[in-house]
N, C-alpha and C. Protein backbone atom coordinates (compact mmCIF):
# COMPACT_ATOMS: atom_id res chain seq x y z
N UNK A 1 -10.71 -14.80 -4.02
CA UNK A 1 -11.22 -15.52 -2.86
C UNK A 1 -12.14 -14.59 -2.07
N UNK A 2 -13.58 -14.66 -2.07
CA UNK A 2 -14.42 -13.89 -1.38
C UNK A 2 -14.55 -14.33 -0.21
N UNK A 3 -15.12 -13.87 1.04
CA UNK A 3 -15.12 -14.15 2.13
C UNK A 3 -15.93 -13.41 2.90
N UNK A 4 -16.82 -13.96 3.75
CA UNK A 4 -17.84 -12.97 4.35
C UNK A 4 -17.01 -12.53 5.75
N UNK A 5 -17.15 -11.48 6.31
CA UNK A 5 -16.74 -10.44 7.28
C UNK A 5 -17.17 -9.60 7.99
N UNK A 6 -17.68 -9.76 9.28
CA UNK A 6 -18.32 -8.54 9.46
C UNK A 6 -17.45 -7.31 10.22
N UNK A 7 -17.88 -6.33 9.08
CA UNK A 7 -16.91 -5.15 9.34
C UNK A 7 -17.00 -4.43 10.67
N UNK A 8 -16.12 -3.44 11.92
CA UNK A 8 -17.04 -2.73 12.83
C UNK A 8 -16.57 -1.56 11.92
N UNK A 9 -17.15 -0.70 12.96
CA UNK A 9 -17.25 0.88 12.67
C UNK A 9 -16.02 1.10 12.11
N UNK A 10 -14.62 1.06 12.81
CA UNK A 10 -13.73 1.13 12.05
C UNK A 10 -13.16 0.49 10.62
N UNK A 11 -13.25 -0.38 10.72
CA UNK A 11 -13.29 -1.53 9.24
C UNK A 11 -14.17 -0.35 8.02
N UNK A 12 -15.26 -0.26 8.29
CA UNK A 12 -15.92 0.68 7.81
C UNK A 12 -15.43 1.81 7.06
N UNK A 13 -14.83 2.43 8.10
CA UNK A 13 -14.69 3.87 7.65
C UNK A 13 -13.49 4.03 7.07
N UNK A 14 -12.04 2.99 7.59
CA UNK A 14 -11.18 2.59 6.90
C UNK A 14 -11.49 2.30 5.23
N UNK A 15 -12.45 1.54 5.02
CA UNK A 15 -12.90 1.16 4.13
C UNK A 15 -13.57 2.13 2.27
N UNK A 16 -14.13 2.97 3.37
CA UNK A 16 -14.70 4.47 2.68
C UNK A 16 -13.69 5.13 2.09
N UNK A 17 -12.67 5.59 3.05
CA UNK A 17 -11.36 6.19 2.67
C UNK A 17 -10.73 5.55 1.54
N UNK A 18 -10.38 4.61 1.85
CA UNK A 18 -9.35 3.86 0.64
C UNK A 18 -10.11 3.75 -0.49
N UNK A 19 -11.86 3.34 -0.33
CA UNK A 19 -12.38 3.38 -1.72
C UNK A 19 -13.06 4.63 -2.64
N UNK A 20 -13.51 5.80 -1.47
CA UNK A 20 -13.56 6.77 -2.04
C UNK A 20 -12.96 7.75 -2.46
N UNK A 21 -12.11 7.89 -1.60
CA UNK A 21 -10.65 8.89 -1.83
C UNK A 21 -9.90 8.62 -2.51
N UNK A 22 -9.04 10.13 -3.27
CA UNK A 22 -8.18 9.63 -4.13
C UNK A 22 -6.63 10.21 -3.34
N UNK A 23 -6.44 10.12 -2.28
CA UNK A 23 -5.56 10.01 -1.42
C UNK A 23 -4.54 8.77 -1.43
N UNK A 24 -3.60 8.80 -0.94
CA UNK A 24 -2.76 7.44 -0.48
C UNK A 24 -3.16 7.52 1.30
N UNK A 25 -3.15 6.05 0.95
CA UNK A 25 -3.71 5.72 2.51
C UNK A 25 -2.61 4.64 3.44
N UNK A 26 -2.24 5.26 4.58
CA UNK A 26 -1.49 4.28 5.38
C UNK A 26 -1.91 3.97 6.67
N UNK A 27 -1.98 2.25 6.30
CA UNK A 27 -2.65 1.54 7.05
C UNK A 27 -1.76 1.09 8.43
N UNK A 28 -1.94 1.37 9.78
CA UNK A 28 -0.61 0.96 10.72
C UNK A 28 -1.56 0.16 11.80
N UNK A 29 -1.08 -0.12 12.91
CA UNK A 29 -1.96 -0.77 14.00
C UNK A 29 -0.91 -1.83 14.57
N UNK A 30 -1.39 -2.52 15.48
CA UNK A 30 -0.69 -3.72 16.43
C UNK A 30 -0.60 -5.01 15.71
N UNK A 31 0.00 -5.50 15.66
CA UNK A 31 -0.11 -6.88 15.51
C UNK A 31 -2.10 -7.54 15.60
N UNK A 32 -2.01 -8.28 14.62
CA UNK A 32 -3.65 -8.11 15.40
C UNK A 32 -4.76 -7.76 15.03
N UNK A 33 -4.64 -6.31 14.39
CA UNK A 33 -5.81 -5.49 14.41
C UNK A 33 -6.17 -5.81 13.16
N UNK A 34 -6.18 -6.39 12.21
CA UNK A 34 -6.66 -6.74 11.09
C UNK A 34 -6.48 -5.82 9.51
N UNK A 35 -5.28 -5.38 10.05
CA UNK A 35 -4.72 -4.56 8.64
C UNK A 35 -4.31 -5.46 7.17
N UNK A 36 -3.94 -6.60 7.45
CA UNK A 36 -3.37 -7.36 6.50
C UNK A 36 -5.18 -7.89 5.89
N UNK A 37 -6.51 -8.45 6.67
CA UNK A 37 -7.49 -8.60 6.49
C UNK A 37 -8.17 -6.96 5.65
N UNK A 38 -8.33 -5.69 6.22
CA UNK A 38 -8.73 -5.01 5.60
C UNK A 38 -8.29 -4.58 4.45
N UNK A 39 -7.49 -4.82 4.14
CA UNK A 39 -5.94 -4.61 3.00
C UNK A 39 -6.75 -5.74 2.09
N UNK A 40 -7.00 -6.83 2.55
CA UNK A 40 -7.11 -8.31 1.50
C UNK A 40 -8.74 -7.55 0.99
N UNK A 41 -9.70 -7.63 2.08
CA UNK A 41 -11.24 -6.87 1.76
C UNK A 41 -11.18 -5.60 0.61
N UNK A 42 -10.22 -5.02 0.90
CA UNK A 42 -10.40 -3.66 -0.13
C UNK A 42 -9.69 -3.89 -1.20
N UNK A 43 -9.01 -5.11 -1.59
CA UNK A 43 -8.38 -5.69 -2.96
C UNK A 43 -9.73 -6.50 -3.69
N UNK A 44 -10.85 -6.92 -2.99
CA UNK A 44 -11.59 -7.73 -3.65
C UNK A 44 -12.58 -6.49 -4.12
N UNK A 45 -12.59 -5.46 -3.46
CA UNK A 45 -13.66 -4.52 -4.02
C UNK A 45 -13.24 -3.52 -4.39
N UNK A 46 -11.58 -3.56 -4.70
CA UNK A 46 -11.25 -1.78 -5.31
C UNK A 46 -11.92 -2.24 -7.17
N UNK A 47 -12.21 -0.94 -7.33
CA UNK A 47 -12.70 -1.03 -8.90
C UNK A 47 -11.41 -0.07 -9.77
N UNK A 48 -10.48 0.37 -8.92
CA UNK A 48 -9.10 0.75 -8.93
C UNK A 48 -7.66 0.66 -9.01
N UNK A 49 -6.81 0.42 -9.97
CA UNK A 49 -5.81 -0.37 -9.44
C UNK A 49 -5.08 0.27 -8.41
N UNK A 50 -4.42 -0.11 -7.63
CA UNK A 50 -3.41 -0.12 -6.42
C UNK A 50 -2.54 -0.69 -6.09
N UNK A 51 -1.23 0.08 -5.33
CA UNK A 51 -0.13 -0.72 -4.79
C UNK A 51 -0.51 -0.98 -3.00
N UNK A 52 0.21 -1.98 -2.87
CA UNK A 52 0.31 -2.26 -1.35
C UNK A 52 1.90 -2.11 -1.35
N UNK A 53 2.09 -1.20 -0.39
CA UNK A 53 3.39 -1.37 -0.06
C UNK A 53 4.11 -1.50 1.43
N UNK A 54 4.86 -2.49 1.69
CA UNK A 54 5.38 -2.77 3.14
C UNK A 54 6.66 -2.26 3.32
N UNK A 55 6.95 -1.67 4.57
CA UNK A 55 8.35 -1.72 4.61
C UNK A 55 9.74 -2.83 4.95
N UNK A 56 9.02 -4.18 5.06
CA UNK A 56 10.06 -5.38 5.26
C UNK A 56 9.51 -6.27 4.12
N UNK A 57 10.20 -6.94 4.56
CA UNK A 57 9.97 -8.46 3.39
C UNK A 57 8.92 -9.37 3.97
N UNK A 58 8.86 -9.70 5.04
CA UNK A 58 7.81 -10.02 6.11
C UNK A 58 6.49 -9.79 5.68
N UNK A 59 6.79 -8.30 6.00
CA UNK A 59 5.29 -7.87 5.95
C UNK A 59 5.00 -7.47 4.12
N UNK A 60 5.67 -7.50 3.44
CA UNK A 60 5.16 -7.07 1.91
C UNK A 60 4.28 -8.59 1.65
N UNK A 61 5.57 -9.59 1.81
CA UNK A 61 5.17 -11.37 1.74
C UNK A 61 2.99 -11.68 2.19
N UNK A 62 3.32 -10.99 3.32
CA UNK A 62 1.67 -10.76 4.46
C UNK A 62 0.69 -10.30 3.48
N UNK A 63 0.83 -9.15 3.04
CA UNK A 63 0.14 -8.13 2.47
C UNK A 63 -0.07 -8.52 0.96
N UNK A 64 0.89 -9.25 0.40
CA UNK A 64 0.86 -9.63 -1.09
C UNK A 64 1.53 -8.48 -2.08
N UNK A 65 2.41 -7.51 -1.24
CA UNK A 65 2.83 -6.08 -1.98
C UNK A 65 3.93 -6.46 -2.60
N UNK A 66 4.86 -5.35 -2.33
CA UNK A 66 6.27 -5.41 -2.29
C UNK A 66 6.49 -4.26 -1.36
N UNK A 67 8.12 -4.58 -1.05
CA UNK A 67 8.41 -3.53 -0.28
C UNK A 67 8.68 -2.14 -0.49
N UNK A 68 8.90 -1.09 0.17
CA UNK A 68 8.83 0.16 -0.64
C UNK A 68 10.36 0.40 -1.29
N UNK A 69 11.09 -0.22 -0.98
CA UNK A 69 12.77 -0.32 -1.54
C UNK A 69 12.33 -0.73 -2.56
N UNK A 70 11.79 -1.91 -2.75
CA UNK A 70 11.66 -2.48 -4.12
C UNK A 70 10.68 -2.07 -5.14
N UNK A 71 10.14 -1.39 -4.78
CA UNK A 71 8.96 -0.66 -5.33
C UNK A 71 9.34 0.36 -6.30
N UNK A 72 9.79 1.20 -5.28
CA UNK A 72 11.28 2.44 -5.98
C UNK A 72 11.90 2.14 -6.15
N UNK A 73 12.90 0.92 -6.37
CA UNK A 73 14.12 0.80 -6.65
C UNK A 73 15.13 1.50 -5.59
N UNK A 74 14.84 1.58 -5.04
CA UNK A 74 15.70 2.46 -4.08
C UNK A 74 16.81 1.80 -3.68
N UNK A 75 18.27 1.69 -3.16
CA UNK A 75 19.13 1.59 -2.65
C UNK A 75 19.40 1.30 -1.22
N UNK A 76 19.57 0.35 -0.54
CA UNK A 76 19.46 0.35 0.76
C UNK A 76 20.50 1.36 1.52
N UNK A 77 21.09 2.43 1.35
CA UNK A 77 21.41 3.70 1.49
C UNK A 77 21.10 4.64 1.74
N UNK A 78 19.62 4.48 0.66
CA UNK A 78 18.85 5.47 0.48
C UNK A 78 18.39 6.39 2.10
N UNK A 79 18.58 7.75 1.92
CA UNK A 79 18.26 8.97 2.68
C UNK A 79 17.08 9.91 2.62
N UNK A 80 16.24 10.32 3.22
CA UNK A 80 15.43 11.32 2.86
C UNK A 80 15.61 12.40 2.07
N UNK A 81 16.94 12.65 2.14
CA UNK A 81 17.86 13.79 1.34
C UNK A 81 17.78 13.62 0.24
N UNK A 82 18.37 12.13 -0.04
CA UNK A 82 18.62 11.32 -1.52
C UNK A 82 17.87 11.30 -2.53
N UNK A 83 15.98 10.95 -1.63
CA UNK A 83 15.40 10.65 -2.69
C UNK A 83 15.04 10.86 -3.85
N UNK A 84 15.52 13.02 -3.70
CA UNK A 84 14.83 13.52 -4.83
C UNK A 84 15.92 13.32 -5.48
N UNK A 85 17.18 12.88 -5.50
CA UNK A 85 18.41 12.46 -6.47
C UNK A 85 17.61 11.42 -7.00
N UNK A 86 17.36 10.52 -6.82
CA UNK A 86 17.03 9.37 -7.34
C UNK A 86 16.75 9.68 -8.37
N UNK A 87 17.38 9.21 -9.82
CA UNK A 87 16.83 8.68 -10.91
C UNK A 87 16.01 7.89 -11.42
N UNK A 88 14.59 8.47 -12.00
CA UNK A 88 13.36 6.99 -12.20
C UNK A 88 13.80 6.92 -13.82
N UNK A 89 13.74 5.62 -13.69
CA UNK A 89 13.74 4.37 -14.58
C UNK A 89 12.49 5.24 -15.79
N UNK A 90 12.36 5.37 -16.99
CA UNK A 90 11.83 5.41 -17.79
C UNK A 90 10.09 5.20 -17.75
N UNK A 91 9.99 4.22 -18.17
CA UNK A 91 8.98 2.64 -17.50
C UNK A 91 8.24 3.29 -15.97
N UNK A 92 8.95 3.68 -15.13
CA UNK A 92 8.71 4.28 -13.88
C UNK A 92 8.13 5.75 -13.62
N UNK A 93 8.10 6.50 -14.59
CA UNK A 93 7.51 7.61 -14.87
C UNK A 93 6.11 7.74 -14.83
N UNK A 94 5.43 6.94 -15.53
CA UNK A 94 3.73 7.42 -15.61
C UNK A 94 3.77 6.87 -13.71
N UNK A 95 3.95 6.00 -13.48
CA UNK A 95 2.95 5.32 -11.91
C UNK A 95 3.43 6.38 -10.58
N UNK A 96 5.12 7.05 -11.36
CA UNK A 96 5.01 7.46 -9.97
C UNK A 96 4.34 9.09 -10.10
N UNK A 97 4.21 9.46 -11.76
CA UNK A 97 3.02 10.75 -11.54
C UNK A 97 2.07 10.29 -11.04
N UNK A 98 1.32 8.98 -10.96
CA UNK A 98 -0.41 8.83 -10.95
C UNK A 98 0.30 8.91 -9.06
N UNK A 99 1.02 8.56 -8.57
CA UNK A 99 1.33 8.32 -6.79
C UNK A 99 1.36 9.64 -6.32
N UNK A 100 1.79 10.66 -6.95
CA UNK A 100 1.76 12.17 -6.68
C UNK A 100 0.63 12.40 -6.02
């Protein structure tokens, strides 16, 4: 679904980042500010694949992601401590080297 938009300065430069960089990028802001829109814009023009990831069900649903529990498999338990316990799934190996 294409859609014309006019970007401002920020939209912009948001824009640069996520498509030039090979960084992970996190997108935050108010209610409002058009994160779920710049998120949709930079899915029609990544030449890259990518995850979107939310931290509720809400907002993954918004975004078209998944959430980051579900993403990792993670445990709703799960600790900062924990994570490097976590066991990846087989299958789960190459994507979360390319996320490194």
């Amino acid at each position: 679904m294409r859609f014309k938009i006019d970007l401002n300065p920020h939209f912009k430069q948001a824009l640069a980042l996520m498509e030039q960089g090979d960084r992970h990028v996190f997108v935050t802001g108010k209610a409002g500010t058009g994160k779920s829109t710049l998120l949709q814009v930079f899915r029609e023009r990544a030449k890259k694949s990518l995850v979107v990831l939310a931290p509720t069900g809400v907002a993954a649903v918004n975004v078209k992601g998944q959430t980051i529990h579900s993403f990792f498999r993670f445990k709703p338990d799960i600790t900062p401590a924990s994570v490097k316990d976590v066991a990846v799934h087989a299958k789960d190996r190459e994507t979360y080297k390319k996320l490194q």
